[in-house]
C-alpha atoms as a PDB file:
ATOM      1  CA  UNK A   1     227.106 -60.752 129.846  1.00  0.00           C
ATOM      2  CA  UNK A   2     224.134 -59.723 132.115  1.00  0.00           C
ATOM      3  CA  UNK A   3     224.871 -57.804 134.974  1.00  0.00           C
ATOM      4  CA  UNK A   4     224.082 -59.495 138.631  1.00  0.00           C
ATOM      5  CA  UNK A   5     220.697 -58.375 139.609  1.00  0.00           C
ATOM      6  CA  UNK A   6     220.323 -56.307 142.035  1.00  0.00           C
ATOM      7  CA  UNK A   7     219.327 -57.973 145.273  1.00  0.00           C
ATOM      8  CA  UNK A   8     216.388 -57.531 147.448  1.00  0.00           C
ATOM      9  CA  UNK A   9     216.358 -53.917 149.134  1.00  0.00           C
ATOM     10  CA  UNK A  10     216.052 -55.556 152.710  1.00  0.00           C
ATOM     11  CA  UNK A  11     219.351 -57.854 152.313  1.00  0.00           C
ATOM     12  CA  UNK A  12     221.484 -54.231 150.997  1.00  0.00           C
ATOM     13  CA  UNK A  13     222.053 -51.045 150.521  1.00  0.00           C
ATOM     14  CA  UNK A  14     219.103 -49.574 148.119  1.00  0.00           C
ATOM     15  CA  UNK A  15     220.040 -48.992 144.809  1.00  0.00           C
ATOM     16  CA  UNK A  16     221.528 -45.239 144.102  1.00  0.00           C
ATOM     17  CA  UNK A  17     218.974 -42.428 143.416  1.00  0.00           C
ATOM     18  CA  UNK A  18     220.255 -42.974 139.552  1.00  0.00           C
ATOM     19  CA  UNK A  19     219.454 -46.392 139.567  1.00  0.00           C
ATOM     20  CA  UNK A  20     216.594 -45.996 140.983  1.00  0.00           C
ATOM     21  CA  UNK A  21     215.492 -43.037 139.062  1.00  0.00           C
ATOM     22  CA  UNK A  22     216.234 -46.003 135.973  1.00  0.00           C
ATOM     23  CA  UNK A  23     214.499 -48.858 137.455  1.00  0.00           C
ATOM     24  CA  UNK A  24     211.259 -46.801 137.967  1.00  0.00           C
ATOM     25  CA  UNK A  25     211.069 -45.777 134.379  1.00  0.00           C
ATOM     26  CA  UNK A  26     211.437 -49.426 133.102  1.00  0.00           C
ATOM     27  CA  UNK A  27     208.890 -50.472 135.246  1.00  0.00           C
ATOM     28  CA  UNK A  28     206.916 -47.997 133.211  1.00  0.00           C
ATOM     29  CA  UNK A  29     208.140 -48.884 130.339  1.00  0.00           C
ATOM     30  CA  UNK A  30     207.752 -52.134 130.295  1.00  0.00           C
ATOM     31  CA  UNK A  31     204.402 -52.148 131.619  1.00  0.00           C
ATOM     32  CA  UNK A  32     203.008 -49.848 128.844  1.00  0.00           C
ATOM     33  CA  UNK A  33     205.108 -51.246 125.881  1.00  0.00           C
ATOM     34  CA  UNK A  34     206.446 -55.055 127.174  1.00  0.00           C
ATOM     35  CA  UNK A  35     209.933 -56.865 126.601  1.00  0.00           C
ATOM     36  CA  UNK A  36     209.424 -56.849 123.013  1.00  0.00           C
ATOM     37  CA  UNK A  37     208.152 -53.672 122.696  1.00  0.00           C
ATOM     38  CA  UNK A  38     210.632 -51.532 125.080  1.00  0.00           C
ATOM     39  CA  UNK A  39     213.679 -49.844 124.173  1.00  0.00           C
ATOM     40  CA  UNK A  40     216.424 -48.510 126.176  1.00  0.00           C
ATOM     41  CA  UNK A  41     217.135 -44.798 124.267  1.00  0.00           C
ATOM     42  CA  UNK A  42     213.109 -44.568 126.164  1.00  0.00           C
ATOM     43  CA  UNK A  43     213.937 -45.712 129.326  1.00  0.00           C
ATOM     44  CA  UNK A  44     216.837 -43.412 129.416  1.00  0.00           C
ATOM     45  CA  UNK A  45     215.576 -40.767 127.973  1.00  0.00           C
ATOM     46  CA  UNK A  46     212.454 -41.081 130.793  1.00  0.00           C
ATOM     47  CA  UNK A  47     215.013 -41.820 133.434  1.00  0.00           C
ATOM     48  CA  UNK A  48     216.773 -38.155 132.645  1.00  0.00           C
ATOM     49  CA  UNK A  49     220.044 -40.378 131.593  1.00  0.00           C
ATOM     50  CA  UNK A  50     221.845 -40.967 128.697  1.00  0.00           C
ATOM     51  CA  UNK A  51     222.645 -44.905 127.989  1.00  0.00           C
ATOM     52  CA  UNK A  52     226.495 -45.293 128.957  1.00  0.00           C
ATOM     53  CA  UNK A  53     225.138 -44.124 132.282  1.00  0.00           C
ATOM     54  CA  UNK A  54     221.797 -46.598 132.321  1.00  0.00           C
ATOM     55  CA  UNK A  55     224.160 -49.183 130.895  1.00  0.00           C
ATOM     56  CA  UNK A  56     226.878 -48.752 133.853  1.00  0.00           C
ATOM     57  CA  UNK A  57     224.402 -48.181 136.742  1.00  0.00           C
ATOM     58  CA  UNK A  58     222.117 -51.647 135.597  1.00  0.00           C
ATOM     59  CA  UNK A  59     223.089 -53.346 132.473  1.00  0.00           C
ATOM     60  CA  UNK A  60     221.285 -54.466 129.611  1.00  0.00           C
ATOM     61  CA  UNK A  61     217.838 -54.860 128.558  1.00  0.00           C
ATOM     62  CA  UNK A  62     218.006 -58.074 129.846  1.00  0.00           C
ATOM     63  CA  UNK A  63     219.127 -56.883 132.991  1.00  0.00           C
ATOM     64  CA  UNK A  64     216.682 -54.277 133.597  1.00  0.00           C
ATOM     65  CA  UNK A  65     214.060 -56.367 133.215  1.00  0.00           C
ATOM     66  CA  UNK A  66     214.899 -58.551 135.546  1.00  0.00           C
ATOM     67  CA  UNK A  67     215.874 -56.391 137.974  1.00  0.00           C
ATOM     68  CA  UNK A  68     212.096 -54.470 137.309  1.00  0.00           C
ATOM     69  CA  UNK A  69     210.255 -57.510 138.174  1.00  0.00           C
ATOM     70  CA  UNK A  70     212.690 -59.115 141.274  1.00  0.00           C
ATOM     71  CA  UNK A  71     212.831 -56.055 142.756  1.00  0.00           C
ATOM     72  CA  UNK A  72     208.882 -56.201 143.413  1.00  0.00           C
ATOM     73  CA  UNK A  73     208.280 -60.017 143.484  1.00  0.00           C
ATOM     74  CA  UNK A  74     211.800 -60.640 146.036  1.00  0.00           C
ATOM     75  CA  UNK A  75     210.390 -58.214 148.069  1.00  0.00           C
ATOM     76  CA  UNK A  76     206.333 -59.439 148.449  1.00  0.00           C
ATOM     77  CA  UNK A  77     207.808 -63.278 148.897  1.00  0.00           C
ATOM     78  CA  UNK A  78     209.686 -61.394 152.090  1.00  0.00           C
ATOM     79  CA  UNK A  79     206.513 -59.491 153.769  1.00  0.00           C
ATOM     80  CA  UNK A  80     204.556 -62.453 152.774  1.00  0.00           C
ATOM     81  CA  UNK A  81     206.822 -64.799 154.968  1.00  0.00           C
ATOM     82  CA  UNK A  82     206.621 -61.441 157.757  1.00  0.00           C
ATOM     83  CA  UNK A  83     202.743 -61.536 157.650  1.00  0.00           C
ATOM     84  CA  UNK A  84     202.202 -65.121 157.889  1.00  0.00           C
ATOM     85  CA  UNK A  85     205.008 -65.750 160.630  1.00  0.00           C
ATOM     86  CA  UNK A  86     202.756 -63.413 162.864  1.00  0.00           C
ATOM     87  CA  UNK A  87     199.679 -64.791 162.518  1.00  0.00           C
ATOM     88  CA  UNK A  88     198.867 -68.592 164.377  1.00  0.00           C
ATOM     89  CA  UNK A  89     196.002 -70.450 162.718  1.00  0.00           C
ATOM     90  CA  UNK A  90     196.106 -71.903 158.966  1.00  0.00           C
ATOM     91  CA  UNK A  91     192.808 -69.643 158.327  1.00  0.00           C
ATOM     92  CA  UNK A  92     194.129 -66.450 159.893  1.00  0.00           C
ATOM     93  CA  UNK A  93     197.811 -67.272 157.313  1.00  0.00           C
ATOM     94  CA  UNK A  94     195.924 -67.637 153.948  1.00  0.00           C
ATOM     95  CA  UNK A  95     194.209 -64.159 154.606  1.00  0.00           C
ATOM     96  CA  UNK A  96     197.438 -62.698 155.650  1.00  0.00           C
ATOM     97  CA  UNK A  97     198.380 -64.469 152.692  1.00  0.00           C
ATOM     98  CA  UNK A  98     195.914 -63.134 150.313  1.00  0.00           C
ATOM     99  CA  UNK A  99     195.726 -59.744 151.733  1.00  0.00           C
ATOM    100  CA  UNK A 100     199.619 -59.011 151.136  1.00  0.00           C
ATOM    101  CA  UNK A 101     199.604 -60.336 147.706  1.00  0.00           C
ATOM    102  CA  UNK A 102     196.336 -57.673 147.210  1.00  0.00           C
ATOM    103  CA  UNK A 103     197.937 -54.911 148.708  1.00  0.00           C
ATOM    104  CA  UNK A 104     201.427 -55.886 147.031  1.00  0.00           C
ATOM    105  CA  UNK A 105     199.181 -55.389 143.532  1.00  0.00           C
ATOM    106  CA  UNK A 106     197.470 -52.071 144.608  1.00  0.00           C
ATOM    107  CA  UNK A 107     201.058 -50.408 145.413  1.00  0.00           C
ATOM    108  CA  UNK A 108     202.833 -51.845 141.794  1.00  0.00           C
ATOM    109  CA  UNK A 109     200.298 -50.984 139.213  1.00  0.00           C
ATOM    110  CA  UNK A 110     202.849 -51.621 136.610  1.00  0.00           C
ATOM    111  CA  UNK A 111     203.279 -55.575 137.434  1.00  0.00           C
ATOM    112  CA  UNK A 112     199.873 -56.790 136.460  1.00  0.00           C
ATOM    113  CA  UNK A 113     200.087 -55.600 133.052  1.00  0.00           C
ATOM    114  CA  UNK A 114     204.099 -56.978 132.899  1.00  0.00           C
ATOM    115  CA  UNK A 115     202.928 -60.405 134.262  1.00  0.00           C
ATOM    116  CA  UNK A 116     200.197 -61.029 131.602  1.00  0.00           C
ATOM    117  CA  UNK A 117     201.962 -60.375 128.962  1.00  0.00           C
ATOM    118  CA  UNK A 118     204.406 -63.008 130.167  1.00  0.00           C
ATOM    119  CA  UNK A 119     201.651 -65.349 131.031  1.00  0.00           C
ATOM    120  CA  UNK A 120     200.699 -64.492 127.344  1.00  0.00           C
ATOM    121  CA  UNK A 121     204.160 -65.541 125.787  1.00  0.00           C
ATOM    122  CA  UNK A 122     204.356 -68.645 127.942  1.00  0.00           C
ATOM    123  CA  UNK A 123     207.213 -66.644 130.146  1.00  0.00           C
ATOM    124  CA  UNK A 124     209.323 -65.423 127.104  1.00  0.00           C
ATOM    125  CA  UNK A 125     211.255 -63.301 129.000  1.00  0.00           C
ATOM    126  CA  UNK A 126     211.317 -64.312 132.845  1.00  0.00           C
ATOM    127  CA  UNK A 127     214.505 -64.587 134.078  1.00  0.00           C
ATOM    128  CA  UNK A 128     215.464 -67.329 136.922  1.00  0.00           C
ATOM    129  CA  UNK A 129     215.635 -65.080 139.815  1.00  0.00           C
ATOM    130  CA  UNK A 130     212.218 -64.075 139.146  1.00  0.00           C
ATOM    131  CA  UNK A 131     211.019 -67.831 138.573  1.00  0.00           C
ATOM    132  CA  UNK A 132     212.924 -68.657 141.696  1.00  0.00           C
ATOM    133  CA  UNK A 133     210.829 -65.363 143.668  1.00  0.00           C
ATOM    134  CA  UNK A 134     207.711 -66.880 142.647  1.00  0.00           C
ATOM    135  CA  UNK A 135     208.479 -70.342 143.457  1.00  0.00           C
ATOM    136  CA  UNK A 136     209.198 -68.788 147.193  1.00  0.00           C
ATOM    137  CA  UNK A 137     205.561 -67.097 147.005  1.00  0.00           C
ATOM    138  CA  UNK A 138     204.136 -70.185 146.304  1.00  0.00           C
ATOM    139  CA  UNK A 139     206.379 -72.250 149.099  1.00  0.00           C
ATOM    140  CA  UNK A 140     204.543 -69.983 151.483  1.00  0.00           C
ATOM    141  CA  UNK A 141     201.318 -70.812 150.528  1.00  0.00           C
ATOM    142  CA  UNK A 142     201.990 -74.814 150.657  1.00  0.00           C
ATOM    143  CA  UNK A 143     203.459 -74.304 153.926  1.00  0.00           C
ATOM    144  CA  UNK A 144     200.213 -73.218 154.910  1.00  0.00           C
ATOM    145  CA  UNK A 145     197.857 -75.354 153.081  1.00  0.00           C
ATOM    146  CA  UNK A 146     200.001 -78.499 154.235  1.00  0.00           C
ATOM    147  CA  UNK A 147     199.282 -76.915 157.949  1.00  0.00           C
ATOM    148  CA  UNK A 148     195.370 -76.456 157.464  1.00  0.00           C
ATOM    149  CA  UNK A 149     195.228 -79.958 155.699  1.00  0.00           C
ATOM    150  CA  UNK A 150     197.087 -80.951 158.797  1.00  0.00           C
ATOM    151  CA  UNK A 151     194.914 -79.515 161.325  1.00  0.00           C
ATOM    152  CA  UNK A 152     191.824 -81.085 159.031  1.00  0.00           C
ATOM    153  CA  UNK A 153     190.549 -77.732 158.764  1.00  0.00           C
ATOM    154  CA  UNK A 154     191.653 -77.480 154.942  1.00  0.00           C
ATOM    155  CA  UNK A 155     191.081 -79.666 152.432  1.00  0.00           C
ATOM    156  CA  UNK A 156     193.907 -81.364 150.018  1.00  0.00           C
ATOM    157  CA  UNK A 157     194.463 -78.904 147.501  1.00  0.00           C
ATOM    158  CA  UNK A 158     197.006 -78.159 144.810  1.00  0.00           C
ATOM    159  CA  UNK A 159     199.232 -74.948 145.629  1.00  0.00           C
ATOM    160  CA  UNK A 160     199.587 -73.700 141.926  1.00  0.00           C
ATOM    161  CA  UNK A 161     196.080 -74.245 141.710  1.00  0.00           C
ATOM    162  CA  UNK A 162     194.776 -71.734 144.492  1.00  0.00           C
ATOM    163  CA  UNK A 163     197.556 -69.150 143.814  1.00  0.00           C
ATOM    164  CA  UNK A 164     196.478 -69.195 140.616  1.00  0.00           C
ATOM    165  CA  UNK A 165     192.864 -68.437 141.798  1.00  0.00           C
ATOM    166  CA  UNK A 166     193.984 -65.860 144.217  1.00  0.00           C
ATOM    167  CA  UNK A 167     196.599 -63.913 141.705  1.00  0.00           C
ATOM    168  CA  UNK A 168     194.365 -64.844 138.497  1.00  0.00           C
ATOM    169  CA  UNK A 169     191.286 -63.042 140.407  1.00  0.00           C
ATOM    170  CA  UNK A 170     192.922 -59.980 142.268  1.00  0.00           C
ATOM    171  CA  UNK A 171     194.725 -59.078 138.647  1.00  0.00           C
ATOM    172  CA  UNK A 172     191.837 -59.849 136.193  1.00  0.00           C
ATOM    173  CA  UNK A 173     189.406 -58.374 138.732  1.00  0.00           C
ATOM    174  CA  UNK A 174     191.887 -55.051 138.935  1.00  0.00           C
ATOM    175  CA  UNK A 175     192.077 -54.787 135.222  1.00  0.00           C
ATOM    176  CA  UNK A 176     189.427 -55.819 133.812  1.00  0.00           C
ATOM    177  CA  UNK A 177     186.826 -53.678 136.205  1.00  0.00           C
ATOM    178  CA  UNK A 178     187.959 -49.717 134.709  1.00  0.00           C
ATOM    179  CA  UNK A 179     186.704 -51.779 131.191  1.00  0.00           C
ATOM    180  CA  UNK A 180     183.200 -52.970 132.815  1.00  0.00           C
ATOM    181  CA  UNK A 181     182.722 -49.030 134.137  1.00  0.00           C
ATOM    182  CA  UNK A 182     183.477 -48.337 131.087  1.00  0.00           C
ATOM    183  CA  UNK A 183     180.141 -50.044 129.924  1.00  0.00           C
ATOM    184  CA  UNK A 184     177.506 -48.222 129.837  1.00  0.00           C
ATOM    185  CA  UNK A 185     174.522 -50.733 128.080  1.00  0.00           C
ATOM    186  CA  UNK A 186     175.306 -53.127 131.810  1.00  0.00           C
ATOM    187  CA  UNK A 187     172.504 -52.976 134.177  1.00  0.00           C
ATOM    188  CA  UNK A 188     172.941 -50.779 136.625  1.00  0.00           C
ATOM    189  CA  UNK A 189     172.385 -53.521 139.687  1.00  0.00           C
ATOM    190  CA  UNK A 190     175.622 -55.359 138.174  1.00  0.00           C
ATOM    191  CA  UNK A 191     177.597 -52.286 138.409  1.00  0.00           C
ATOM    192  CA  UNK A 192     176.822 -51.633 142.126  1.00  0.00           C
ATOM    193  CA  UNK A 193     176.516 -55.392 143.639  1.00  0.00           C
ATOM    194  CA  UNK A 194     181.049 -55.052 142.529  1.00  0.00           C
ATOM    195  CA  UNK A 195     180.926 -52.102 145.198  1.00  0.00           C
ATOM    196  CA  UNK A 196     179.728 -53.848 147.999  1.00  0.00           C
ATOM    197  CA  UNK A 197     182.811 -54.778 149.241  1.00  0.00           C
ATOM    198  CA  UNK A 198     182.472 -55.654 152.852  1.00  0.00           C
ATOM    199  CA  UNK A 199     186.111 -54.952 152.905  1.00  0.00           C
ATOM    200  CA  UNK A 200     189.518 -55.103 150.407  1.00  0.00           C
ATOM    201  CA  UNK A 201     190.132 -56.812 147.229  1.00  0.00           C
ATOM    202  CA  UNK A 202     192.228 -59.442 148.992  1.00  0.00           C
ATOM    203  CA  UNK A 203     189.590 -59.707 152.198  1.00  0.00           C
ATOM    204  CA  UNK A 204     186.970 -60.563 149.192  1.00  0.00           C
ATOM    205  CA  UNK A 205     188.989 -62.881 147.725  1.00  0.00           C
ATOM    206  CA  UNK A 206     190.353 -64.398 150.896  1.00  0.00           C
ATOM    207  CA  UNK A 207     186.914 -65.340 152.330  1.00  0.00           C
ATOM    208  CA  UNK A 208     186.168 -66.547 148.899  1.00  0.00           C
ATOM    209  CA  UNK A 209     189.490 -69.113 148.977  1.00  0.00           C
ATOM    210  CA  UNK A 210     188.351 -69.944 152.627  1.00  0.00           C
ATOM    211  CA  UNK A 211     185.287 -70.948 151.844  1.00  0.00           C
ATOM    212  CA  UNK A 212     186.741 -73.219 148.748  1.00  0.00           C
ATOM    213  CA  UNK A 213     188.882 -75.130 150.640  1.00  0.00           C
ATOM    214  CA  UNK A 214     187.443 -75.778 154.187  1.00  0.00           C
ATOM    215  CA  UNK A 215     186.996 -79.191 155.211  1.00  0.00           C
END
């Protein structure tokens, strides 16, 4: 039986220091090898446990994995809903929006590559809690396209749709630009015009969005 994940830092105590010592070598785990490919002897082994321990602290395989993933994705859906509460206008929430979900990427390096390998497998391996954390991501950004559409300053849009731009952008864009630098026959103007950032990833992207889907 899987073990109860372990809930959102904010709403408890924060996992032990040996539970979180295991958690952050899944994460790596996971990200390098993915569900299929991970085993627990490596995450304990990296975690500086043996696997009665790993197995008491978290659970399963199962378990862990969930607990890798909500632990990141509870946690942006709750400073999303912080960001956006203190901001007013529809236009000023979607870059709140868009900027937390950026900066949420930049600080776990290890999600991309663990949520395109489940886009990959058609979501093998998500686990409800984490389907459930999404679907409260996404709640925040039809509360505030329903608001702009409102306010006729947005367009009538489909939510998955632009979260899919927004995340499909910020985590192609992250990983896929180390293999363009890694190009050396591309012209050198194409290289530089993707460093003239006037600001962030998610500012770029944001004013991109905004610019989509004003009325």
């Amino acid at each position: 039986m899987v073990k109860q994940v372990i809930k959102k830092e904010s709403n408890r105590e924060k996992p032990g220091k040996t539970a979180q010592k295991i958690l952050v070598a899944a994460r790596a785990v996971f990200a390098e090898n993915g569900y299929s490919g991970t085993h627990v002897d490596e995450i304990a082994r990296r975690a500086g446990v043996n696997k009665a321990s790993l197995y008491y602290q978290i659970g399963d395989k199962d378990t862990l994995y969930a607990n890798v993933i909500h632990q990141v994705i509870g946690n942006i859906a709750q400073s999303l809903a912080e960001a956006v509460a203190g901001v007013d206008s529809p236009e000023e929430k979607l870059k709140a929006y868009i900027n937390n979900l950026g900066t949420a990427v930049d600080k776990n390096p290890e999600i991309p590559p663990i949520m395109m390998r489940e886009l990959a497998s058609g979501g093998a391996h998500l686990p409800r809690v984490v389907i459930e954390d999404m679907a409260a991501v996404i709640s925040i950004l039809f509360g505030i396209l329903e608001q702009g559409k409102k306010k006729g300053v947005f367009i009538e849009v489909a939510p998955f749709l632009i979260h899919t731009m927004i995340m499909g952008t910020i985590l192609l864009y992250t990983k896929g630009t180390p293999v363009k630098d890694k190009q050396e026959w591309l012209p050198a103007a194409i290289k530089a015009r993707d460093k003239k950032f006037k600001g962030s990833l998610g500012e770029e992207v944001g004013n991109l969005v905004l610019r989509a889907i004003k009325a």
